[in-house]
N, C-alpha and C. Protein backbone atom coordinates (compact mmCIF):
# COMPACT_ATOMS: atom_id res chain seq x y z
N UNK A 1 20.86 3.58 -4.50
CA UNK A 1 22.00 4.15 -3.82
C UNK A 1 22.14 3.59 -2.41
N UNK A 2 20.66 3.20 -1.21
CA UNK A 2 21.10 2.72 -0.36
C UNK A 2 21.89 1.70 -0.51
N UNK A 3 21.33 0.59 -1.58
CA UNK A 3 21.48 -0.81 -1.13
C UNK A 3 23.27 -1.22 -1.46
N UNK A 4 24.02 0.14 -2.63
CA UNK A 4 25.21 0.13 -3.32
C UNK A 4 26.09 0.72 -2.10
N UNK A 5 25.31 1.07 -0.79
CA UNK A 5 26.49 2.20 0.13
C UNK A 5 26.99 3.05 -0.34
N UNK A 6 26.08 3.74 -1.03
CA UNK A 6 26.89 4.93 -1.51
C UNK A 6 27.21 6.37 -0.55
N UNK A 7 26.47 6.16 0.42
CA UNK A 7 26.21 6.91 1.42
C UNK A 7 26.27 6.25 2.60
N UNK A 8 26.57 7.09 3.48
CA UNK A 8 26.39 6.47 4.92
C UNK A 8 25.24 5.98 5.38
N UNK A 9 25.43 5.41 6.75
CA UNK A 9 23.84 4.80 6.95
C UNK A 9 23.18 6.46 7.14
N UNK A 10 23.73 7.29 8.10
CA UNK A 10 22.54 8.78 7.92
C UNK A 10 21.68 9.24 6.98
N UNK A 11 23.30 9.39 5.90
CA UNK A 11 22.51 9.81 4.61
C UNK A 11 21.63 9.16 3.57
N UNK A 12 21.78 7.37 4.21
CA UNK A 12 20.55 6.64 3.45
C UNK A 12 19.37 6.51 3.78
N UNK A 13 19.38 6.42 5.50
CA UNK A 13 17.93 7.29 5.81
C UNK A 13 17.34 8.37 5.47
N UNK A 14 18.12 9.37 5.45
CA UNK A 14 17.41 10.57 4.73
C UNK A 14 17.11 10.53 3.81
N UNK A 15 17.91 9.73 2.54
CA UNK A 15 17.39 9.59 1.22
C UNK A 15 16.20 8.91 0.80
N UNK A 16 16.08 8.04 1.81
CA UNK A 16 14.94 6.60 2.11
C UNK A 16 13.41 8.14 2.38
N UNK A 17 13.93 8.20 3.23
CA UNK A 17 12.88 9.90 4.26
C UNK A 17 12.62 10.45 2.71
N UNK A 18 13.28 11.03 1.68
CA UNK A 18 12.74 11.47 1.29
C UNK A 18 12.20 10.91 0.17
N UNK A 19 12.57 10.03 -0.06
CA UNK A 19 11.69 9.15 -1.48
C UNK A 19 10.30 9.17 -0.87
N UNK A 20 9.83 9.30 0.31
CA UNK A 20 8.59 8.94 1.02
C UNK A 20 7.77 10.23 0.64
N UNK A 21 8.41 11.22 0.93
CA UNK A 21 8.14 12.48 0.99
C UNK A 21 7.99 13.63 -0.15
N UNK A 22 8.93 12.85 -1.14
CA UNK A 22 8.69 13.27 -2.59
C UNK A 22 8.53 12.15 -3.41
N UNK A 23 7.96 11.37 -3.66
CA UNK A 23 7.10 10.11 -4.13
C UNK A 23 7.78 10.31 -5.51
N UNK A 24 8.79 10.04 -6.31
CA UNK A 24 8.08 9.94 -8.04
C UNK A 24 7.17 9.67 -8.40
N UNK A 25 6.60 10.18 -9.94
CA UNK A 25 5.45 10.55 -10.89
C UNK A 25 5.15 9.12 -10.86
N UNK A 26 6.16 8.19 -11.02
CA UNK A 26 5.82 6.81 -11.85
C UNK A 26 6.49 5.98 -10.71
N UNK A 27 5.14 5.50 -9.97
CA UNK A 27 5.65 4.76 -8.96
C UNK A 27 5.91 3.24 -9.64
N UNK A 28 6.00 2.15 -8.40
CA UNK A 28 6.40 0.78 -8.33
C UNK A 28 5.16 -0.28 -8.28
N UNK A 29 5.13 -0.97 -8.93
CA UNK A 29 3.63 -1.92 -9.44
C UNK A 29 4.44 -3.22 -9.28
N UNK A 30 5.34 -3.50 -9.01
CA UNK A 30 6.10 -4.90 -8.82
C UNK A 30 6.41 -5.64 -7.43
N UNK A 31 6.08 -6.67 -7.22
CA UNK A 31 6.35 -7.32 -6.25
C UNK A 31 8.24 -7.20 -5.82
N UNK A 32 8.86 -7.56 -7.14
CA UNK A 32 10.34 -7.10 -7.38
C UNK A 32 10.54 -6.18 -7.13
N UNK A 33 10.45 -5.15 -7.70
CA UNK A 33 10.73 -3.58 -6.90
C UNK A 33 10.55 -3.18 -5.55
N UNK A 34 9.08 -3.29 -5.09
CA UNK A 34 9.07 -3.30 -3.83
C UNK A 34 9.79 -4.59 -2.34
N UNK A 35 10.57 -5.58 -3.51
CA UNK A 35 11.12 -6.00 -2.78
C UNK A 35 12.55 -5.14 -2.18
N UNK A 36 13.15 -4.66 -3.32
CA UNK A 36 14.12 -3.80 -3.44
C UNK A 36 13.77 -2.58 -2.40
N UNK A 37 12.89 -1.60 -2.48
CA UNK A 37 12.49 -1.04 -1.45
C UNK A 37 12.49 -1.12 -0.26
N UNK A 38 11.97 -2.26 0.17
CA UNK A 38 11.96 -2.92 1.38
C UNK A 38 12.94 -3.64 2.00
N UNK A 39 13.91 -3.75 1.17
CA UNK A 39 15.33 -4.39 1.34
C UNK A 39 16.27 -2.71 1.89
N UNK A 40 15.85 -1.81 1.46
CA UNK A 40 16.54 -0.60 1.38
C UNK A 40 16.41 0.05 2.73
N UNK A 41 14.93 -0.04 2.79
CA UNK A 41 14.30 0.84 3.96
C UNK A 41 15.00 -0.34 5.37
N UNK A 42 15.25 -1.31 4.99
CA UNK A 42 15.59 -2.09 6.32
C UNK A 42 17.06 -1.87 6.92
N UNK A 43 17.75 -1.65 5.39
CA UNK A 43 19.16 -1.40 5.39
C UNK A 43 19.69 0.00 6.02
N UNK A 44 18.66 0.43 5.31
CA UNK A 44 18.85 2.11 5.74
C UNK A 44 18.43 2.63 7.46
N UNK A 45 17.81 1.74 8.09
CA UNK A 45 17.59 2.09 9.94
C UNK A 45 15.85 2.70 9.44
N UNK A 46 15.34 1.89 8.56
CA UNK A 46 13.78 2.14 8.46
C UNK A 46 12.98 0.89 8.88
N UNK A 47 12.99 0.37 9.89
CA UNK A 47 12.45 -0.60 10.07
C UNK A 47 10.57 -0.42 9.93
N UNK A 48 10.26 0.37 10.55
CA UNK A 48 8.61 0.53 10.49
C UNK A 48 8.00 0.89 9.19
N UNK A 49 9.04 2.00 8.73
CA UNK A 49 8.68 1.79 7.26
C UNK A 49 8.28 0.95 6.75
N UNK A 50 9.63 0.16 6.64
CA UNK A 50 9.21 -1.64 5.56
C UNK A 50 8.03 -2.04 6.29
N UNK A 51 7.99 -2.22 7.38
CA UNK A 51 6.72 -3.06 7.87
C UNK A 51 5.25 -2.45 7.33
N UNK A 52 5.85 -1.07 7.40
CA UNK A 52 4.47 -0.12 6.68
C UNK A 52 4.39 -0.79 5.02
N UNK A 53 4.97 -0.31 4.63
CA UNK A 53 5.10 -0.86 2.61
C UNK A 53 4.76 -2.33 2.99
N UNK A 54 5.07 -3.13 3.56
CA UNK A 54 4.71 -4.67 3.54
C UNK A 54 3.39 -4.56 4.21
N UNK A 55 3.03 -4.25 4.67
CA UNK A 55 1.41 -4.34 5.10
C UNK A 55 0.53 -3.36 3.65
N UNK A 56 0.75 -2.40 3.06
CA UNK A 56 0.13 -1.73 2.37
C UNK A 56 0.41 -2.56 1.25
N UNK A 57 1.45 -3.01 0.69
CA UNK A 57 1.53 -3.60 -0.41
C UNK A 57 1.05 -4.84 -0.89
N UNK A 58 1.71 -6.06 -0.30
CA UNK A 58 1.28 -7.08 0.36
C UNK A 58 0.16 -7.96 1.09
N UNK A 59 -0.16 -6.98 2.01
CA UNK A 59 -1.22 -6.51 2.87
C UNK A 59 -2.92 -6.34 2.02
N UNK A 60 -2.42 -5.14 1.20
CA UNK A 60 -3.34 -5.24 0.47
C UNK A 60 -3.84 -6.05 -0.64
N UNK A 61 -2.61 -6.97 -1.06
CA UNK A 61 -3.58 -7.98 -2.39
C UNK A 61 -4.10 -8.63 -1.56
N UNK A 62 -3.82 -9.04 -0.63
CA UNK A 62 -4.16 -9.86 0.25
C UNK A 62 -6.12 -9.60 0.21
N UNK A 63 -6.09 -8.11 1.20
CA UNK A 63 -7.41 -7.37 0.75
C UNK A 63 -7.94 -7.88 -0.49
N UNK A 64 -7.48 -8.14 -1.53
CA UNK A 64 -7.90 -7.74 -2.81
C UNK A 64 -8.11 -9.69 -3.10
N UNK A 65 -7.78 -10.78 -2.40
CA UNK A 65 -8.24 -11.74 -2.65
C UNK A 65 -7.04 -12.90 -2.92
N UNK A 66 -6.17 -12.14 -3.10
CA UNK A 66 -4.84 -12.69 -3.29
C UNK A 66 -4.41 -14.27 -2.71
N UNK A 67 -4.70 -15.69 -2.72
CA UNK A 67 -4.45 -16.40 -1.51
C UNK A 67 -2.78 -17.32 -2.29
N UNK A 68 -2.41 -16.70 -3.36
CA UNK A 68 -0.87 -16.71 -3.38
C UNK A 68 -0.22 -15.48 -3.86
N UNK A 69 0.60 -14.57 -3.84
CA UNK A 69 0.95 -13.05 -4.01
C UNK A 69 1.18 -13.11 -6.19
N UNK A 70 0.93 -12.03 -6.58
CA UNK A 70 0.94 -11.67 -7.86
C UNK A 70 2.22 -10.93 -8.34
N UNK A 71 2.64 -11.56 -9.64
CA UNK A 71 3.26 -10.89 -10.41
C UNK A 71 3.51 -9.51 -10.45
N UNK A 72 2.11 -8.40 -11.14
CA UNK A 72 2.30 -7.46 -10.85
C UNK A 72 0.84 -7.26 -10.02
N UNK A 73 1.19 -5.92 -9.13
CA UNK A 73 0.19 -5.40 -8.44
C UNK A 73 0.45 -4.04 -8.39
N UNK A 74 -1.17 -3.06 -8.68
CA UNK A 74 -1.37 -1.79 -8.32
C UNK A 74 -2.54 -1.76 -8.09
N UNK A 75 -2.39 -1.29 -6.75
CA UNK A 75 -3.76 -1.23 -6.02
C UNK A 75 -4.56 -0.08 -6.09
N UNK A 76 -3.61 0.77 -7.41
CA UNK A 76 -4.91 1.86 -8.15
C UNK A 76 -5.72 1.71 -9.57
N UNK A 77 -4.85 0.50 -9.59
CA UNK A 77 -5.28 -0.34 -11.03
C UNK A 77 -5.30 -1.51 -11.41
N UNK A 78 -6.36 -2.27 -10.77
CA UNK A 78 -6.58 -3.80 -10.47
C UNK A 78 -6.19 -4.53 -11.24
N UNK A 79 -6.49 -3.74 -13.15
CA UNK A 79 -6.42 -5.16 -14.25
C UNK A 79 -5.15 -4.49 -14.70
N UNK A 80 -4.00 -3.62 -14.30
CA UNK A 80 -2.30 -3.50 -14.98
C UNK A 80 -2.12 -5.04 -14.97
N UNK A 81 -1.47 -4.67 -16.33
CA UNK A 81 -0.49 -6.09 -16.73
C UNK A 81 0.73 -5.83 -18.03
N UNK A 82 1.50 -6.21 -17.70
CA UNK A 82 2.56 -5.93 -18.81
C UNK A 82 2.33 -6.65 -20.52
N UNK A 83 1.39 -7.71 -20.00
CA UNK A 83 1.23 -8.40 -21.40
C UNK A 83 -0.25 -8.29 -22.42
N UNK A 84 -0.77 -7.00 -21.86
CA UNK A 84 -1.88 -6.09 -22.26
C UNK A 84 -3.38 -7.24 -22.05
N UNK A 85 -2.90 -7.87 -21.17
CA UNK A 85 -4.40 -8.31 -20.49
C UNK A 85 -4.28 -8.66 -18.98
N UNK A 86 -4.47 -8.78 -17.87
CA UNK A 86 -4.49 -9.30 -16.59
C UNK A 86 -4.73 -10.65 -16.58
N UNK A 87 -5.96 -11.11 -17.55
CA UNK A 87 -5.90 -12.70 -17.61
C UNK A 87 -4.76 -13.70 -17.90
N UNK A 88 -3.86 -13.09 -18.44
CA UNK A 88 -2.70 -13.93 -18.45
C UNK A 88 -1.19 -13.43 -17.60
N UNK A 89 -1.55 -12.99 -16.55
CA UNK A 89 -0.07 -12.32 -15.31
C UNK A 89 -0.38 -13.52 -14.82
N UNK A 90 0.78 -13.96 -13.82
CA UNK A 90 0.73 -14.97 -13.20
C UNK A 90 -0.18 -14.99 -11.60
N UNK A 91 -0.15 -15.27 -11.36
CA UNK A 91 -0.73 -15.39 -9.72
C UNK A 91 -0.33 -16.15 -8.56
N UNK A 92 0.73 -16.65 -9.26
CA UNK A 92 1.78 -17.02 -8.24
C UNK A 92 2.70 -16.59 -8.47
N UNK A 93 3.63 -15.88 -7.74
CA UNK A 93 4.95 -15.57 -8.09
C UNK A 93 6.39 -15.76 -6.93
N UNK A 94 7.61 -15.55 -7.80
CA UNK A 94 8.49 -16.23 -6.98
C UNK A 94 8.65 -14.75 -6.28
N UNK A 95 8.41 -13.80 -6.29
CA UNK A 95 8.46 -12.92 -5.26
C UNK A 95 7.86 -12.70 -4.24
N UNK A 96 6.29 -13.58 -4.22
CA UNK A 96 5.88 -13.98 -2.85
C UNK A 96 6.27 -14.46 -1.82
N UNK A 97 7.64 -14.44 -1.38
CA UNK A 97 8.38 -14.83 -0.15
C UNK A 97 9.03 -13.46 0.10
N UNK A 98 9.53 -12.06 -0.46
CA UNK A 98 9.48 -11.30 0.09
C UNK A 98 9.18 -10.70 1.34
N UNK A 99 7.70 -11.31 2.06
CA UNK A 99 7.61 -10.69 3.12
C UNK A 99 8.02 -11.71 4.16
N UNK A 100 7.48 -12.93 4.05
CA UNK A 100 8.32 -13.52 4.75
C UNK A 100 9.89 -13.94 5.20
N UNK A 101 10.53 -13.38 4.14
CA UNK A 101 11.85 -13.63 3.86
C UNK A 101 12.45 -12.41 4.76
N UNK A 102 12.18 -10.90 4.56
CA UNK A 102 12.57 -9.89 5.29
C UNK A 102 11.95 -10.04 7.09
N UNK A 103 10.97 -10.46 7.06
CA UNK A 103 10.73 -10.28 8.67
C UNK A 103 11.57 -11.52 9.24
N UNK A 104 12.12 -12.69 8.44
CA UNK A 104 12.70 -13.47 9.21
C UNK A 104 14.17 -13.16 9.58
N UNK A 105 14.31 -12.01 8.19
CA UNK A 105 16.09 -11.71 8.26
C UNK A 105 16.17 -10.57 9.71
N UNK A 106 15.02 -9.72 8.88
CA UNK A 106 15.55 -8.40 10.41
C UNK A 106 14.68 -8.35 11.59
N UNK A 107 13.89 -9.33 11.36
CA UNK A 107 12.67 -8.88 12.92
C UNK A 107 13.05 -10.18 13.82
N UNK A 108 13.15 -11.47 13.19
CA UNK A 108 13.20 -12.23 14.56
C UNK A 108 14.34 -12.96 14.97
């Protein structure tokens, strides 16, 4: 809904505010999704946010050994994979410019 304007910028912060605050059951394990997120929270007047989700997300494969960003990632479940093994997800992915791509659009 942020990213469609369906709402004003107020009411997409608040909506942003509360996705934080009431989390869904079945969160986001995708580099893609949380790109979307982070595209939202920037749109919406959340700037520290995104920087928060990009350091926790990001941030953390990183932690986790990462030295090009992954396909999928959950950092409550190391071996998720959509193709019922982890040995075959990719480990490079084209969504690894995500973070660089957003701090170049809105931070500098």
């Amino acid at each position: 809904m942020a990213l469609a304007g369906v709402l004003n910028a107020t009411g997409n912060g608040k909506l942003m505010d509360r996705l934080f605050e009431h989390p869904p059951e079945i969160g986001m394990t995708t580099p893609y999704m949380y790109h979307h997120l982070i595209e939202a929270l920037f749109e919406s007047g959340r700037p520290e946010k995104a920087l928060e989700q990009i350091r926790a997300y990001w941030g953390e494969m990183v932690k986790d050994g990462a030295d090009c960003f992954w396909e999928i990632y959950n950092p409550n479940d190391k071996k998720l994979s959509p193709y019922g093994s982890n040995l075959i997800n990719s480990y490079c992915h084209a969504w690894s410019c995500t973070p660089t791509y957003f701090i170049r659009k809105y931070l500098l």
